[in-house]
Protein backbone atom coordinates (compact mmCIF):
# COMPACT_ATOMS: atom_id res chain seq x y z
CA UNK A 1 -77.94 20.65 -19.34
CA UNK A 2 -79.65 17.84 -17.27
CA UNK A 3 -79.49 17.95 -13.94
CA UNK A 4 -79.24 14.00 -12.45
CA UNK A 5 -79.12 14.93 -8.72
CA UNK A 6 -79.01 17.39 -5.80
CA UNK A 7 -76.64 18.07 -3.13
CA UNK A 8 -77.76 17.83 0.02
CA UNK A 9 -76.13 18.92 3.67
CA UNK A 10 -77.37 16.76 5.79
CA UNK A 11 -76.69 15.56 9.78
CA UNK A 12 -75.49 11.79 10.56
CA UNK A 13 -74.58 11.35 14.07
CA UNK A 14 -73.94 14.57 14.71
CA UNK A 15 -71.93 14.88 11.99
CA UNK A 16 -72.57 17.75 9.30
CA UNK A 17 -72.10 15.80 5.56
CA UNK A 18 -72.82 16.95 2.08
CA UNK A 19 -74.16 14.39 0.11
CA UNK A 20 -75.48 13.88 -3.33
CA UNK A 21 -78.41 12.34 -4.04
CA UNK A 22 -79.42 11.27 -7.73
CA UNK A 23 -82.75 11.23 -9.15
CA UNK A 24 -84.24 8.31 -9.66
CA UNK A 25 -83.51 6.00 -13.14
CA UNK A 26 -84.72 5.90 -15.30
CA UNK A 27 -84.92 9.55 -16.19
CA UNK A 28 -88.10 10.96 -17.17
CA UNK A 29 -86.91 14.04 -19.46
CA UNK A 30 -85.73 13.11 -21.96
CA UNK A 31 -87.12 9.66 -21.89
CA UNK A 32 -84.71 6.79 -22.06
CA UNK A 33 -84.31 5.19 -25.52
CA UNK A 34 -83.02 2.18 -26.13
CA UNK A 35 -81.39 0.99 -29.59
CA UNK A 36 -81.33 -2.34 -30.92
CA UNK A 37 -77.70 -2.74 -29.81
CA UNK A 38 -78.24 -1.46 -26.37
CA UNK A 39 -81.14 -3.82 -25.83
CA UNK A 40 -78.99 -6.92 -26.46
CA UNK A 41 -75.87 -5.91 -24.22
CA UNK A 42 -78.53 -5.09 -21.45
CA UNK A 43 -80.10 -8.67 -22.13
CA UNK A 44 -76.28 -10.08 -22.29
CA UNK A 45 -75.56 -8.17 -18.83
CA UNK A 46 -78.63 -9.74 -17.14
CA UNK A 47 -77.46 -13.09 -18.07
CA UNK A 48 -74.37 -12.64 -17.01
CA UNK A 49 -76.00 -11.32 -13.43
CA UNK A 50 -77.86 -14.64 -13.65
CA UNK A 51 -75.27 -16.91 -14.24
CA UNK A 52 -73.39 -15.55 -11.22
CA UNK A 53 -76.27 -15.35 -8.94
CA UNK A 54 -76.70 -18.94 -10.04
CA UNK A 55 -72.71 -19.88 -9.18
CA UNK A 56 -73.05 -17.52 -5.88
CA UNK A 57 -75.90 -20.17 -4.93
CA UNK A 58 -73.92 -23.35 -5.56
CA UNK A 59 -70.83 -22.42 -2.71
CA UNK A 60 -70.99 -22.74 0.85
CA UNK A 61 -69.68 -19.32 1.84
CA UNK A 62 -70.50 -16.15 0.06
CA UNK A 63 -67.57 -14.36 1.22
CA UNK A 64 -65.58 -17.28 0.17
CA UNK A 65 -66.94 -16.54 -3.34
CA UNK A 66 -66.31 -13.01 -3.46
CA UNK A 67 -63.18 -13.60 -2.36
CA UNK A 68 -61.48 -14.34 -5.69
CA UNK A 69 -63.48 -11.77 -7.31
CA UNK A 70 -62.03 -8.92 -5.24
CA UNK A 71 -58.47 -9.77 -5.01
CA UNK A 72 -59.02 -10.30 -9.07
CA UNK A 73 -60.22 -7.03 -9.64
CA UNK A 74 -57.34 -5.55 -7.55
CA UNK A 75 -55.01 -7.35 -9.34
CA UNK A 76 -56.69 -5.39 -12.58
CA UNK A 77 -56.36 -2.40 -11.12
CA UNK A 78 -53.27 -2.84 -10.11
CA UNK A 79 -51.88 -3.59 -13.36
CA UNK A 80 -53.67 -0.68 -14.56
CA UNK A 81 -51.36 1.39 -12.43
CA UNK A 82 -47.83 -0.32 -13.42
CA UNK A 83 -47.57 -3.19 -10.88
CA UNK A 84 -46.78 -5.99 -12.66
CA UNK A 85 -48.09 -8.35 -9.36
CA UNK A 86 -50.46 -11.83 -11.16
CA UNK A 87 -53.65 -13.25 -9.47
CA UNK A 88 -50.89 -16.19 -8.95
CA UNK A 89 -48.46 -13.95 -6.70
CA UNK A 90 -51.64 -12.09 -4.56
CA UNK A 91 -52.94 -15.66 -3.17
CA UNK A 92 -49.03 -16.83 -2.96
CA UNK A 93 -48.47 -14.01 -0.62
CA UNK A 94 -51.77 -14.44 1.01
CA UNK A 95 -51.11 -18.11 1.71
CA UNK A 96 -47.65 -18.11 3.26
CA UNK A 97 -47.32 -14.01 3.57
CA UNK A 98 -44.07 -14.34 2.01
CA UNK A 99 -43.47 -12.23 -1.17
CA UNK A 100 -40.98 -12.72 -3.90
């Protein structure tokens, strides 16, 4: 069994929390291996973090950005769950706070 972290109790603003804390990556024992398949979705997923940091550059407002990107996701999850809500009917009912 490898063991990736501890748990920790620890005291933030006076408040007693118990908190895991990883070890760092990559791990050590065993070492990380990497097949040929694995190296090219990591190289595809760097792009990818490229390209956006790239677009994120390009618009005025970062939150502005993100913005579509969260309520996106939601509407993912959402579906995920059974509500049958588009990306279309979230910014509909965002604009005018009207829903249909």
């Amino acid at each position: 069994m490898r063991i990736t972290g501890d748990y920790r109790t620890l005291d933030y603003s006076g408040e007693v929390v118990r908190a895991f804390v990883p070890r760092p990556l990559p791990p050590t024992e065993p070492p990380l291996v990497l097949s040929d398949e694995l190296r090219d979705l990591h190289g595809s997923a760097l792009s990818a973090v490229e390209r956006l940091a790239v677009a994120g550059v390009m618009v005025p407002n970062a939150d502005w950005f993100l913005y579509g990107f969260v309520r996106k996701e939601a509407v993912i999850s959402s579906q995920i769950e059974g509500t049958q809500a588009t990306l279309q009917d979230v910014l509909t009912y965002e604009a005018t706070r009207i829903a249909d």
